[in-house]
Protein backbone atom coordinates (compact mmCIF):
# COMPACT_ATOMS: atom_id res chain seq x y z
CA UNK A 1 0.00 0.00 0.00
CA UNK A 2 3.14 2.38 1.02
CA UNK A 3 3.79 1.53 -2.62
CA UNK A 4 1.04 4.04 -3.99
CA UNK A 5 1.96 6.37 -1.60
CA UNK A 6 5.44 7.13 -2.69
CA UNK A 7 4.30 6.64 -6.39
CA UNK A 8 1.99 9.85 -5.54
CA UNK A 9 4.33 11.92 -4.15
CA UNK A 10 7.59 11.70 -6.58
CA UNK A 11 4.99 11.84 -8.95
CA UNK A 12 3.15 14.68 -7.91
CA UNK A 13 6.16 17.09 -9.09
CA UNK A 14 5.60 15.99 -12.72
CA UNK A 15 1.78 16.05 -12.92
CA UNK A 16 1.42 19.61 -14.33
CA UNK A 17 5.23 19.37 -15.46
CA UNK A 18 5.67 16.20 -17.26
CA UNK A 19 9.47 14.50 -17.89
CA UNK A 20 9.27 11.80 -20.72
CA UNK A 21 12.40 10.54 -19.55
CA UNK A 22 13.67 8.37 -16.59
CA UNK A 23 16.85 10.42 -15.26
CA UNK A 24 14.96 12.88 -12.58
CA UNK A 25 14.84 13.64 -9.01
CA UNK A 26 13.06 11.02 -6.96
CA UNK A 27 12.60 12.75 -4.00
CA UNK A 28 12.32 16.78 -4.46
CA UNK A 29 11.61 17.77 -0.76
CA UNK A 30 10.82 21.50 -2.04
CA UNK A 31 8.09 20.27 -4.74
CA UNK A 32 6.86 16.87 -3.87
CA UNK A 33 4.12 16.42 -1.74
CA UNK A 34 0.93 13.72 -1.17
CA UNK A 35 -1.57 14.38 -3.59
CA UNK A 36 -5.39 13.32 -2.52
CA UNK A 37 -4.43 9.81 -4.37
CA UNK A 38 -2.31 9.37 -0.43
CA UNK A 39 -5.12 10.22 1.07
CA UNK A 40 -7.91 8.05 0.00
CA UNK A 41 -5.54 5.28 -0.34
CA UNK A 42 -5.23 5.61 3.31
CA UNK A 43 -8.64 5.86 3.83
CA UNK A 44 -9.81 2.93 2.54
CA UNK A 45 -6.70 1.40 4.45
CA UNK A 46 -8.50 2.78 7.88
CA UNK A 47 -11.71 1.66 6.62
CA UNK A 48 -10.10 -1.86 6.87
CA UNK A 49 -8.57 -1.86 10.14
CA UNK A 50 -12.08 -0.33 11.44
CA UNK A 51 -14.25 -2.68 10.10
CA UNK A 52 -15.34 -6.05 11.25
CA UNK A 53 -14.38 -9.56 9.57
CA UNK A 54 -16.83 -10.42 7.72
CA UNK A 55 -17.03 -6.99 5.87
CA UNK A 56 -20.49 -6.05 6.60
CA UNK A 57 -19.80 -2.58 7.79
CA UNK A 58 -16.98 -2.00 5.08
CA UNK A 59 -19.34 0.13 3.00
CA UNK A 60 -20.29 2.48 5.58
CA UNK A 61 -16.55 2.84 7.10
CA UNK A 62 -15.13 3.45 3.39
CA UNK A 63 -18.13 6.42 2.80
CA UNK A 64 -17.22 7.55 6.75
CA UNK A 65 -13.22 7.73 6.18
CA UNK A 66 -13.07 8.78 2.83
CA UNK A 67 -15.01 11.85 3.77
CA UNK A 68 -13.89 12.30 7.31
CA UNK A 69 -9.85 11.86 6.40
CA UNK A 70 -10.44 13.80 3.10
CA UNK A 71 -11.57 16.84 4.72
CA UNK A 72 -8.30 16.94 6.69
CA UNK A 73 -6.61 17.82 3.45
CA UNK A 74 -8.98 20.33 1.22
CA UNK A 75 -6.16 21.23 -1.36
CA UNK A 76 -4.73 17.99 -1.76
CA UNK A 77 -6.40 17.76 -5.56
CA UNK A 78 -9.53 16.18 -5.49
CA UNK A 79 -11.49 16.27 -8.85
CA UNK A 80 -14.64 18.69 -8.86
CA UNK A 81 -17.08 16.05 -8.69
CA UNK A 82 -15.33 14.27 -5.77
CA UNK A 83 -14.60 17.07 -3.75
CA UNK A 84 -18.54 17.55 -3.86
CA UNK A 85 -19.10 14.31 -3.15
CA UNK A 86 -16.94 14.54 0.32
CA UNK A 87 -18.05 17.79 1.33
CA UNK A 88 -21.99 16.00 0.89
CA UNK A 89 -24.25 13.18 2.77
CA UNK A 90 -24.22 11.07 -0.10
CA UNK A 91 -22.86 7.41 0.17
CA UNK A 92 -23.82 6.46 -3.05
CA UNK A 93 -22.03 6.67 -6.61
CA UNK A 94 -22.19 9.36 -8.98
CA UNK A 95 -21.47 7.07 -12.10
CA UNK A 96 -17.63 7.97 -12.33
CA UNK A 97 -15.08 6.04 -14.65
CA UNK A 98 -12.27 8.26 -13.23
CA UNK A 99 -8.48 7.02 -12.52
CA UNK A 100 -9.34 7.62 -8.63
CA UNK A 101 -10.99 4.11 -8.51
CA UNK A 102 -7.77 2.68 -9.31
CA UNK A 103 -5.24 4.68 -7.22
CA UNK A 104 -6.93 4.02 -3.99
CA UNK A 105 -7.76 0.43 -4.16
CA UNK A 106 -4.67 -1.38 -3.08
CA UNK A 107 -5.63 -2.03 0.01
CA UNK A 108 -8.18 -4.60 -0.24
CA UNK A 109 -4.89 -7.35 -1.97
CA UNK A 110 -3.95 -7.23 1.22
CA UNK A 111 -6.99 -8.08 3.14
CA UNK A 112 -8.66 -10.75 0.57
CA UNK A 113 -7.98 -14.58 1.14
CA UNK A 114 -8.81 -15.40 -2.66
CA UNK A 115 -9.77 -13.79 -6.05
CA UNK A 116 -13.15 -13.93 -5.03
CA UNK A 117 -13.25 -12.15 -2.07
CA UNK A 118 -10.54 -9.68 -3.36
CA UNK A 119 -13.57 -8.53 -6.35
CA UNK A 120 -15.90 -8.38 -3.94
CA UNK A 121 -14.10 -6.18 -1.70
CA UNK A 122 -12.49 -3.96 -4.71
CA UNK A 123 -16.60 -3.45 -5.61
CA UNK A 124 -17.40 -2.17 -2.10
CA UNK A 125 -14.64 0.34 -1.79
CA UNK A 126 -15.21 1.57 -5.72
CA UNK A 127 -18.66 1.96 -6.45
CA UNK A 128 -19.16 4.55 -3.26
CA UNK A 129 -17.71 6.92 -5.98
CA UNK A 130 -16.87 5.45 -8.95
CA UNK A 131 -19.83 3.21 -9.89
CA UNK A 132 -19.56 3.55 -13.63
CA UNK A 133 -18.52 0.24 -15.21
CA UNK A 134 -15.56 1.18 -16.63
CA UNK A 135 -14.16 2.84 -12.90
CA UNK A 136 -15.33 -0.92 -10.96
CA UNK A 137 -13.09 -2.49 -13.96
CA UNK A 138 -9.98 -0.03 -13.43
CA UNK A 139 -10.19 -0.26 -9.92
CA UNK A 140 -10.50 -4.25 -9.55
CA UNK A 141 -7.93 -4.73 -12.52
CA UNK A 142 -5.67 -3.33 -10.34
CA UNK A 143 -6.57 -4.84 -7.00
CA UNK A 144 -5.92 -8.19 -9.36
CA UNK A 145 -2.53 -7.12 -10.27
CA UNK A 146 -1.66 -6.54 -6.40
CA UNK A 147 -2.99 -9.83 -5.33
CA UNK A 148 -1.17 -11.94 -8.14
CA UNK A 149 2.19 -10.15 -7.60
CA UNK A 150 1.85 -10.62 -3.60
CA UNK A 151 0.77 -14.35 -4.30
CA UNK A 152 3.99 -14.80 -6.34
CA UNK A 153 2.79 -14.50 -9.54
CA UNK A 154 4.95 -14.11 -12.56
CA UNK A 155 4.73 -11.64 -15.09
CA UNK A 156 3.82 -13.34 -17.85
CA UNK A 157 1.00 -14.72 -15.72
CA UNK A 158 -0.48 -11.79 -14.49
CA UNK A 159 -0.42 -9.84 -18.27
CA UNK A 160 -2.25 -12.81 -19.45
CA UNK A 161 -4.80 -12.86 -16.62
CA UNK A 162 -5.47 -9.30 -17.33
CA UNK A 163 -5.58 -9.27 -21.15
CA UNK A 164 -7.91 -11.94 -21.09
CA UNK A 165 -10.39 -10.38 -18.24
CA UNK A 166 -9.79 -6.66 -18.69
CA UNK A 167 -7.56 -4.49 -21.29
CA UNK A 168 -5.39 -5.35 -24.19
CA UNK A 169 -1.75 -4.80 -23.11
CA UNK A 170 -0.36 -5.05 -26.58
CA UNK A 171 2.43 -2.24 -26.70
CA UNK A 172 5.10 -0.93 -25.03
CA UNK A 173 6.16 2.76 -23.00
CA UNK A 174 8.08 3.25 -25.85
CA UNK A 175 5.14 3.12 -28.32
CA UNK A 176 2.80 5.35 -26.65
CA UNK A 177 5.33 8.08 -24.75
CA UNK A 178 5.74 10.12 -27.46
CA UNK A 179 1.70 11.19 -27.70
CA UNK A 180 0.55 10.32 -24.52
CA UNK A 181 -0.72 13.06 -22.66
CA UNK A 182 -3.11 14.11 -19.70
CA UNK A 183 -5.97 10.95 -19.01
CA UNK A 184 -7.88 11.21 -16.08
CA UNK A 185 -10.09 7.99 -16.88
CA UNK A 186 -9.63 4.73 -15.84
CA UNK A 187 -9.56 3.14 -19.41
CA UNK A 188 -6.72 5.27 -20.63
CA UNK A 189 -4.35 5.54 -17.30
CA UNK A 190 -4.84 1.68 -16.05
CA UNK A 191 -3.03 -0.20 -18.78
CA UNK A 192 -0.50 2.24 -19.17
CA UNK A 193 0.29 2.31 -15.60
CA UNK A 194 -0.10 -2.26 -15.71
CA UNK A 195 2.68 -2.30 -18.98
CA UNK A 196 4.78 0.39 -16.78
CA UNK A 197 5.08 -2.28 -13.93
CA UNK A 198 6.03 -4.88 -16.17
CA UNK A 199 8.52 -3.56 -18.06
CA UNK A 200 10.69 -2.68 -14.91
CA UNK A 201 13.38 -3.99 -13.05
CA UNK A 202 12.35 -3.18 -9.30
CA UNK A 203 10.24 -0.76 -7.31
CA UNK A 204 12.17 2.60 -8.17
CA UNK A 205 12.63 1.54 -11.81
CA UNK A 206 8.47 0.93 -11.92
CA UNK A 207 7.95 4.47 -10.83
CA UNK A 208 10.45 6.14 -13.25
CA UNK A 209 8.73 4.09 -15.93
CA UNK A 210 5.41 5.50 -14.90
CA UNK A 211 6.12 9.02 -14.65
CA UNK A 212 8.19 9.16 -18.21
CA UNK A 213 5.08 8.43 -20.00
CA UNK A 214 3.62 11.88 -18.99
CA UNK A 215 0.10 12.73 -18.17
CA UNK A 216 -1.01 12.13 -14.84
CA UNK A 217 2.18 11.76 -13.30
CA UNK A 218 1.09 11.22 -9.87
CA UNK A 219 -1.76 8.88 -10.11
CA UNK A 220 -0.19 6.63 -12.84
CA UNK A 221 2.88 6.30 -10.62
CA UNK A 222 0.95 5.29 -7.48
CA UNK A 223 -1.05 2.78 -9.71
CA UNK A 224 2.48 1.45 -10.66
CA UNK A 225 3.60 1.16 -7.37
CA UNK A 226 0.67 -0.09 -5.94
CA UNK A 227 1.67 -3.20 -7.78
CA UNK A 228 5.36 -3.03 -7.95
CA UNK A 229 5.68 -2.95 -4.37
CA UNK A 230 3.73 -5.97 -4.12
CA UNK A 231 6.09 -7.91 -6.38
CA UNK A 232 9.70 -6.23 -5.27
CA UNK A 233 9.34 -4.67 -2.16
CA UNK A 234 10.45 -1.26 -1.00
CA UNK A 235 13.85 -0.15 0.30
CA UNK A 236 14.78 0.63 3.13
CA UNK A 237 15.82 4.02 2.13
CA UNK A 238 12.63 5.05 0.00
CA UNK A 239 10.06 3.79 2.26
CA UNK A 240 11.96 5.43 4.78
CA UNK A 241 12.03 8.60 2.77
CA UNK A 242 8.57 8.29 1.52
CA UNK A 243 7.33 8.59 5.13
CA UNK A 244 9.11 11.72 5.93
CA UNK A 245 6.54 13.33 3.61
CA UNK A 246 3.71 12.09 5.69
CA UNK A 247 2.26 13.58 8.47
CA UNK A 248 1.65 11.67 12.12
CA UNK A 249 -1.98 10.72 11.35
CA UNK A 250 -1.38 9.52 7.46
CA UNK A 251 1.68 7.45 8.94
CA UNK A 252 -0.27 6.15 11.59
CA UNK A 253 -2.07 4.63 9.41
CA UNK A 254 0.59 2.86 7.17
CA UNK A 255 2.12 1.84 10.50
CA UNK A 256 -1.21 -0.19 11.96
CA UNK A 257 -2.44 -1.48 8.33
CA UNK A 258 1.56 -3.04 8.00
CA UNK A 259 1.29 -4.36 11.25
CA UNK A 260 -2.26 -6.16 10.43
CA UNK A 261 -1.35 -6.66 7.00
CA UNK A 262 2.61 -7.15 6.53
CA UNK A 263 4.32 -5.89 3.08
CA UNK A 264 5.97 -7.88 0.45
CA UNK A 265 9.68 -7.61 2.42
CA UNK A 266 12.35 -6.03 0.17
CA UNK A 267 15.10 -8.94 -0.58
CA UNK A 268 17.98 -7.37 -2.79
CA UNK A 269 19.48 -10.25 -5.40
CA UNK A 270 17.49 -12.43 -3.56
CA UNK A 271 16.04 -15.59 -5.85
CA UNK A 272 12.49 -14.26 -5.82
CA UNK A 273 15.20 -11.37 -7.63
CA UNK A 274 15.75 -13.68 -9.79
CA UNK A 275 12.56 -14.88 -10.51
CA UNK A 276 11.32 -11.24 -11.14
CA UNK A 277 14.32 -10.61 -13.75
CA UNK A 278 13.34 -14.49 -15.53
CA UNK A 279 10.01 -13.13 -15.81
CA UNK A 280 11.08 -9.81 -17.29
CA UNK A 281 12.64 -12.19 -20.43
CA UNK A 282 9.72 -14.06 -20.99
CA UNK A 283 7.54 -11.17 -21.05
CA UNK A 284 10.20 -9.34 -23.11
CA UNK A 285 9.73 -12.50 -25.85
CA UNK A 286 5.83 -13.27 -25.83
């Protein structure tokens, strides 16, 4: 989940000032920040940790800490319609297909015992906002993603589980970078933001990949991480660095969801390393 978070803030630098190119500043402690993708990430964390096992509450305690966390932060970038949304009593939908559905979903890999469970709960946390079809399809296409990579998944299995269930992944960064620009919708951030994960090497690598495409910097990087740090890991270093741009009640709340719901541990050359790179050929040659 920590793996969205950074995503958001290296990437928020580049959101209105895009870099199609890999060699920048990961951490700019003058001009990065957490962006509202942090936030309701962290949210729907919360809503976890406060609801009970069997889920029955989770709707209510998503709607409660979405709106209750995300008025902590009024000019951390919410959308026009969202904003309204938290600022409202609804707890229903308004029929959005935004990116937002996907950037805040991680959480629920980490909760679900199966595949099942994990679309059920990626529904749940979505359609409180982002009911539209195409927003509970970003949103759980990523949460799938997560799961596989945390489960040990390769690669090549996970782009085939999502090409045949969700979006055609048939390109590469270097065929769309050139005239990809600003996409705030789920069906033209979420399979940029998949093929960016796949084509990298390890966590930081993911998130340079994400933000050289352009566009929504921030959101397609913590989409990227969200499942790069579920395969890799974070260092030491970043995660340690990513938390310094947190405040005590967002890192709270990394600290008691990590504690309920451990991380994929960072192993460097490890064999699961190994693994990782194996995978990178054979994706590399299909």
């Amino acid at each position: 989940m920590l793996g969205a978070v950074i995503g958001d803030i290296v990437g928020s630098k580049y959101e209105w000032h895009n870099i199609k190119d890999k060699s920048f500043e990961f951490f700019d402690k003058k001009e990065c920040f957490f962006t509202d993708d942090s936030v309701m990430t962290l949210a729907i964390a919360k809503a976890f940790l406060e609801s009970k096992e069997d889920f029955s509450d989770l709707h209510d305690n998503v709607v409660k800490y979405m709106k209750e966390i995300g008025r902590h932060y009024p000019d951390c970038g919410y959308g026009y319609l969202f904003e309204q949304w938290i600022h409202s009593e609804m707890e229903s939908g308004y029929y959005s297909c935004g990116n937002g559905a996907a950037m805040r979903v991680s959480a629920c890999a980490y909760v679900a015992k199966d595949l099942d469970e994990l679309k059920k709960l990626s529904k749940i946390v979505t359609e409180v906002t982002h009911n539209h079809p195409e927003g509970l399809k970003g949103a759980e296409a990523i949460a799938v993603c997560i799961f596989m990579a945390l489960h040990k998944k390769s690669k090549v299995e996970i782009k085939k589980f999502i090409e045949e269930n969700y979006y055609n992944l048939d390109f590469t960064l270097k065929d769309i970078k050139p005239n990809y620009k600003f996409e705030d919708l789920c069906q033209g951030t979420v399979p940029p933001a998949i093929v960016a994960f796949l084509e990298s090497n390890n966590y930081e690598d993911a998130i340079r990949n994400a933000i050289s495409i352009g566009g929504d910097s921030d959101t397609l990087a913590a989409i990227t991480g969200s499942i790069a740090e579920a395969c890799y890991g974070i260092p030491d270093e970043l995660r340690s660095k990513g938390m310094s741009f947190l405040n005590p009640e967002l890192k709270e709340i990394v600290i008691d969801f990590e504690r309920k719901y451990p991380p994929t541990k960072y192993e460097e050359k490890s064999s699961k390393q190994n693994q990782i790179n194996d995978s990178i050929e054979e994706n590399e040659n299909i």
